[in-house]
N, C-alpha and C. Protein backbone atom coordinates (compact mmCIF):
# COMPACT_ATOMS: atom_id res chain seq x y z
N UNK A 1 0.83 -1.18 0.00
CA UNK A 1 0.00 0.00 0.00
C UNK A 1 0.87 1.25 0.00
N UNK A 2 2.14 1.06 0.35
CA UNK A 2 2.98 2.71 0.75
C UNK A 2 3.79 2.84 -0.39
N UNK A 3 4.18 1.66 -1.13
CA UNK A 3 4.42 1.07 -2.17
C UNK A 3 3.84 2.35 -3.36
N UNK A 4 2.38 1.87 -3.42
CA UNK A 4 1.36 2.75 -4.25
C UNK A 4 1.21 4.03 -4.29
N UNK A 5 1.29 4.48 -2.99
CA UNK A 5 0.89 5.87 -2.69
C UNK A 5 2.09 6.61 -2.80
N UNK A 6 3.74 5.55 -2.49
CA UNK A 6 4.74 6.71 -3.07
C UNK A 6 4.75 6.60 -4.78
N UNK A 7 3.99 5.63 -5.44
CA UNK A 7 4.03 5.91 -6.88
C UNK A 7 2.70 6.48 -7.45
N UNK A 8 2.04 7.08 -6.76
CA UNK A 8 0.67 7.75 -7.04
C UNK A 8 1.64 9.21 -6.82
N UNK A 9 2.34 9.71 -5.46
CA UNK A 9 2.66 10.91 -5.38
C UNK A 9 3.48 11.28 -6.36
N UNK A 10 4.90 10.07 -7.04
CA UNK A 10 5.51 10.23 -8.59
C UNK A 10 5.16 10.77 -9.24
N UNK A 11 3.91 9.92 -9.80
CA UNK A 11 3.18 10.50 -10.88
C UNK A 11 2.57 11.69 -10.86
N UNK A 12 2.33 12.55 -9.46
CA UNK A 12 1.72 13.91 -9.32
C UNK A 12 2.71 14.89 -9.06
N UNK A 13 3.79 14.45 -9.52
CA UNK A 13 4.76 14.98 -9.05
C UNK A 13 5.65 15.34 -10.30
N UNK A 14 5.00 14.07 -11.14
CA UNK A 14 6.35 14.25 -12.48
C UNK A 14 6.05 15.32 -13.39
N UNK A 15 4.64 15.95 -13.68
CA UNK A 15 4.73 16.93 -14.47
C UNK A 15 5.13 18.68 -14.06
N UNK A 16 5.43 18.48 -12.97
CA UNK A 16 5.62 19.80 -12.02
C UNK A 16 7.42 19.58 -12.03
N UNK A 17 8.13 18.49 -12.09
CA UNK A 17 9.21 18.29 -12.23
C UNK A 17 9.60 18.36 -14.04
N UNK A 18 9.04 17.93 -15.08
CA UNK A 18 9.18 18.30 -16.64
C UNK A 18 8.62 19.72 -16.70
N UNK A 19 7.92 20.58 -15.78
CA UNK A 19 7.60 21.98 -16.33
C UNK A 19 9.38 22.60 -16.11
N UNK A 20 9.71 22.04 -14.83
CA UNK A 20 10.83 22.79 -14.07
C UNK A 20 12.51 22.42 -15.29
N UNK A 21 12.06 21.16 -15.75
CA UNK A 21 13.17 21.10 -16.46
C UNK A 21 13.19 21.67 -17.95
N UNK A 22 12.55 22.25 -18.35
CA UNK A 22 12.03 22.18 -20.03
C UNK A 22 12.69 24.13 -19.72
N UNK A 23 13.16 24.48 -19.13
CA UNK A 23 13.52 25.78 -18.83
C UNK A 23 15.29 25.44 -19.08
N UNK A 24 15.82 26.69 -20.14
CA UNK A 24 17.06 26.53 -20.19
C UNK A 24 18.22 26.82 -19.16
N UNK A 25 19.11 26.09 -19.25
CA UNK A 25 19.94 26.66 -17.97
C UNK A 25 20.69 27.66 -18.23
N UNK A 26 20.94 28.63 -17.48
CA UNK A 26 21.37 29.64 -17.26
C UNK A 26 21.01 30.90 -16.15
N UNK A 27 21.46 31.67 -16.18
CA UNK A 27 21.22 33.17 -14.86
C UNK A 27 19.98 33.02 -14.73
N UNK A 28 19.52 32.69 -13.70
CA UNK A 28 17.78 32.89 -12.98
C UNK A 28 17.38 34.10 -13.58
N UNK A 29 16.08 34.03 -14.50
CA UNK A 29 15.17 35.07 -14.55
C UNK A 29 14.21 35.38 -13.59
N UNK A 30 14.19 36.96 -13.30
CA UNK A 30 12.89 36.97 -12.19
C UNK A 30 11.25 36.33 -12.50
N UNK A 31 11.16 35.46 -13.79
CA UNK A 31 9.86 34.75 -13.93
C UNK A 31 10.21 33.26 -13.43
N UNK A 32 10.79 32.78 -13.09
CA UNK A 32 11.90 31.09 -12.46
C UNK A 32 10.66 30.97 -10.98
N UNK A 33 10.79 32.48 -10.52
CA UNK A 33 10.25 31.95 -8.82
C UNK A 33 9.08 31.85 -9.16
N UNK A 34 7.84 32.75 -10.38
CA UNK A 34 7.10 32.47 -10.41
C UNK A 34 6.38 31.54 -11.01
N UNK A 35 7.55 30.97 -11.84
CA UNK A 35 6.70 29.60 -12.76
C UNK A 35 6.80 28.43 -11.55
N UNK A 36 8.10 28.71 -10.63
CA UNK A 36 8.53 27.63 -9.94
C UNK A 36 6.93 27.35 -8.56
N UNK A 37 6.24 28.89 -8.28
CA UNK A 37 4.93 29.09 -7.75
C UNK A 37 3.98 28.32 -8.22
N UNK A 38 3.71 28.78 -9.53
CA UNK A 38 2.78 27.93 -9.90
C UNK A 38 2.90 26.51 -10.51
N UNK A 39 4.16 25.93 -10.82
CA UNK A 39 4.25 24.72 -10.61
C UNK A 39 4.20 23.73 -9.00
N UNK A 40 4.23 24.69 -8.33
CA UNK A 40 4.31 23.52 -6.87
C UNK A 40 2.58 24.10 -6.62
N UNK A 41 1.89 25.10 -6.94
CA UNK A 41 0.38 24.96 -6.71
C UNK A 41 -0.31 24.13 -7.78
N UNK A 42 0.00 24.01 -8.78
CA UNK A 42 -0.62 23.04 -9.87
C UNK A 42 -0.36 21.35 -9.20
N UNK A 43 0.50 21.11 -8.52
CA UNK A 43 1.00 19.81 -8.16
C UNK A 43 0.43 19.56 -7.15
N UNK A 44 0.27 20.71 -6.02
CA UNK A 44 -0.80 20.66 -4.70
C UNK A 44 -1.86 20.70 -5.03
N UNK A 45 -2.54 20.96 -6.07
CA UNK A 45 -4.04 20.76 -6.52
C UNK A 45 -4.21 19.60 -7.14
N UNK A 46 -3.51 19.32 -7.98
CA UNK A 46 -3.20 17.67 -8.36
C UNK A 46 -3.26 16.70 -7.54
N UNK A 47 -2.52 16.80 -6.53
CA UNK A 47 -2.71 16.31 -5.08
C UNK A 47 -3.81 15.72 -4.13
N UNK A 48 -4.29 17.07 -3.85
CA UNK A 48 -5.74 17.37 -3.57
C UNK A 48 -6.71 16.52 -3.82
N UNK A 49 -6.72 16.72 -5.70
CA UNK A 49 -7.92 16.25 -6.17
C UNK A 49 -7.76 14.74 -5.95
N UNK A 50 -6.26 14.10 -6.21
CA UNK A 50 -6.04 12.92 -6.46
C UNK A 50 -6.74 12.63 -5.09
N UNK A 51 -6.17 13.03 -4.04
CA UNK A 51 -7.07 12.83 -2.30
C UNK A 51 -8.53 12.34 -2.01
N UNK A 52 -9.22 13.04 -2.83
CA UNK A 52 -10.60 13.75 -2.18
C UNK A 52 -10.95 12.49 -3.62
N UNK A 53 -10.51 11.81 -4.70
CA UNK A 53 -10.89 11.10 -5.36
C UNK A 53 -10.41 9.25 -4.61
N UNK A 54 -9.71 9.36 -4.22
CA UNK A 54 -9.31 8.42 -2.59
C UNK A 54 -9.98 7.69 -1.57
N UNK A 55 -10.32 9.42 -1.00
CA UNK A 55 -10.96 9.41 -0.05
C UNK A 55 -12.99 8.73 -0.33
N UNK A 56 -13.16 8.97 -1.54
CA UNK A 56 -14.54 9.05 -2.32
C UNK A 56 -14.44 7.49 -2.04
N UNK A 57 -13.24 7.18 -3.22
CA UNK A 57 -13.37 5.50 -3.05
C UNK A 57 -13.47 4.26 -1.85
N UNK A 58 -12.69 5.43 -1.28
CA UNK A 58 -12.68 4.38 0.44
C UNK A 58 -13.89 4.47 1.66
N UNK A 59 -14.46 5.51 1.11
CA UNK A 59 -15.87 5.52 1.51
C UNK A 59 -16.80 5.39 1.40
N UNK A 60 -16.62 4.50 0.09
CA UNK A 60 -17.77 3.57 -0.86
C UNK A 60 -17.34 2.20 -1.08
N UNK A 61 -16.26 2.28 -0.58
CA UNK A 61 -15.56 0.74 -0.50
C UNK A 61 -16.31 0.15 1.43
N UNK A 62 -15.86 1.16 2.22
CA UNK A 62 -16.51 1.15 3.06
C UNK A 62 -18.06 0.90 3.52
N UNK A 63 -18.50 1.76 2.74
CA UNK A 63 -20.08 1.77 3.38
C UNK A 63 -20.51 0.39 2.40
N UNK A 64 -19.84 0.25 1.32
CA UNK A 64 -20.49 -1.03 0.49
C UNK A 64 -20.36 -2.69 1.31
N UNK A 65 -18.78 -2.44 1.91
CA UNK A 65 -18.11 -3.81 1.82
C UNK A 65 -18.08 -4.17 3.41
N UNK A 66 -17.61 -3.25 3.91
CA UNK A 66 -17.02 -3.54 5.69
C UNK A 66 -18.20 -2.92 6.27
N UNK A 67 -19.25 -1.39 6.66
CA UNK A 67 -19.93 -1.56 7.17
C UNK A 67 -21.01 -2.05 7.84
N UNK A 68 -21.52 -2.88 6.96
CA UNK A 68 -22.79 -4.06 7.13
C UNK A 68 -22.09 -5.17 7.77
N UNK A 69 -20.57 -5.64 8.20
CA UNK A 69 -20.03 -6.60 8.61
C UNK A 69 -19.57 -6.17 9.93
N UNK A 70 -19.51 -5.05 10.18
CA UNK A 70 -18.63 -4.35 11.03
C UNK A 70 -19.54 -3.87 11.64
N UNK A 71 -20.85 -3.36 11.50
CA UNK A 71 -21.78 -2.29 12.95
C UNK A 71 -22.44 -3.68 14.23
N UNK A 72 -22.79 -4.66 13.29
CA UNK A 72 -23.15 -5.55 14.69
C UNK A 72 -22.21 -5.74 15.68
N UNK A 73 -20.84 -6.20 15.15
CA UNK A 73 -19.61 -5.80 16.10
C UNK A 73 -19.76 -4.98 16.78
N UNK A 74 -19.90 -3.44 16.46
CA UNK A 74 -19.83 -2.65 17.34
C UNK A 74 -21.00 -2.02 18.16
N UNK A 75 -22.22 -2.57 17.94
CA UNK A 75 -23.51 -3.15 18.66
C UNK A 75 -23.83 -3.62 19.70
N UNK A 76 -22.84 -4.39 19.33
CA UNK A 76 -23.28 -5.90 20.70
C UNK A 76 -22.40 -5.17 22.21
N UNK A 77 -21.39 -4.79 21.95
CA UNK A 77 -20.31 -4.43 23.14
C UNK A 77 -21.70 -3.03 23.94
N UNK A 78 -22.31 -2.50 23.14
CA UNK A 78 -23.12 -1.50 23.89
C UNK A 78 -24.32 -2.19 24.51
N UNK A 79 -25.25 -2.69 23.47
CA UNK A 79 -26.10 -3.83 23.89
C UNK A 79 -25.58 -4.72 25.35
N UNK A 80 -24.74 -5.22 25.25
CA UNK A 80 -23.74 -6.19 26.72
C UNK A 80 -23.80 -4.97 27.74
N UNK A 81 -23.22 -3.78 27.46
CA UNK A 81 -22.99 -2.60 28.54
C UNK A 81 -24.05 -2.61 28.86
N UNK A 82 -25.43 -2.11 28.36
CA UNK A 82 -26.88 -1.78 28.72
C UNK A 82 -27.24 -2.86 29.78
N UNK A 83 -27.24 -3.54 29.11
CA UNK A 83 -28.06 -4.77 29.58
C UNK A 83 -27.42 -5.49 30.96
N UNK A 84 -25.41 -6.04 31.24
CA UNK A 84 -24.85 -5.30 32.53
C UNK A 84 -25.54 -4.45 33.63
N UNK A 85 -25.18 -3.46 33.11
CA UNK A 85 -25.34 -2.06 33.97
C UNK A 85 -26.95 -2.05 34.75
N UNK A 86 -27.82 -2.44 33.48
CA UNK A 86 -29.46 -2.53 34.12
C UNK A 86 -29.45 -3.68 35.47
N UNK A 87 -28.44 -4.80 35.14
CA UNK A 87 -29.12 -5.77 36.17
C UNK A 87 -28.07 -5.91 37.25
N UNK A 88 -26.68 -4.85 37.14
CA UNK A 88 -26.39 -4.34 38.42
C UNK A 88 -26.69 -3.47 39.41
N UNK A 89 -28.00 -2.23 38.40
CA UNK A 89 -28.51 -1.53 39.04
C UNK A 89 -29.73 -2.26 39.95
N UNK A 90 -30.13 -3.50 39.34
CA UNK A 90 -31.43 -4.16 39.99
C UNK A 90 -31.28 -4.20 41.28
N UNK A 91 -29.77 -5.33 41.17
CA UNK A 91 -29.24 -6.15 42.74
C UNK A 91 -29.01 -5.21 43.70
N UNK A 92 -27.98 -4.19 43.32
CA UNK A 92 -26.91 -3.49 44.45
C UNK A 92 -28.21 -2.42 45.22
N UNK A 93 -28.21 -2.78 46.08
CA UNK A 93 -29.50 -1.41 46.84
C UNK A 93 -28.43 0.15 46.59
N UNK A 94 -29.49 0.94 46.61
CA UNK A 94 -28.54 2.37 45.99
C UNK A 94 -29.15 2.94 47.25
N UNK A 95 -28.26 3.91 47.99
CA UNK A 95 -28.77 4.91 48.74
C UNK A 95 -28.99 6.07 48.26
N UNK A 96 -30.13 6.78 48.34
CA UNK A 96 -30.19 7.85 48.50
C UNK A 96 -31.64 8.75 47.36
């Protein structure tokens, strides 16, 4: 998986690295800092989107695949607490 995601960030990475090289070498022009600007915001939006397209999938991978397997699990441990708690409150006399 870390595998993937450092070759997902590559690939969002490589055209912000070919803008930076396709520039001839020589004496920095004062337009360098600003192409070099908007190449690292074009790559953080790239980013982004790649994220939030991620995040989409794993939360439809989720609600499709693991939630319906996974909420009775986390059901029953409250259900057990309730149901506990009621029939220690029965026994123990409470003052007050």
């Amino acid at each position: 998986m870390l595998k993937n995601l450092a070759l997902l960030a590559l690939i969002c990475m490589l055209p912000a690295c070919t803008l930076m090289e396709s520039t001839p070498p020589g004496p920095p022009t004062p337009g360098v800092i600003q192409r070099t600007k908007e190449a690292y915001r074009s790559a953080v939006e790239n980013v982004k989107n790649v994220g939030e397209l991620v995040w989409g999938i794993a939360t439809m991978y989720y609600d499709d695949h693991v939630k319906e397997r996974v909420d009775p699990y986390l059901t029953w441990p409250s259900f057990n607490y309730t149901s506990v708690w009621s029939r220690v409150k029965a026994r123990v006399p409470w003052t007050g």
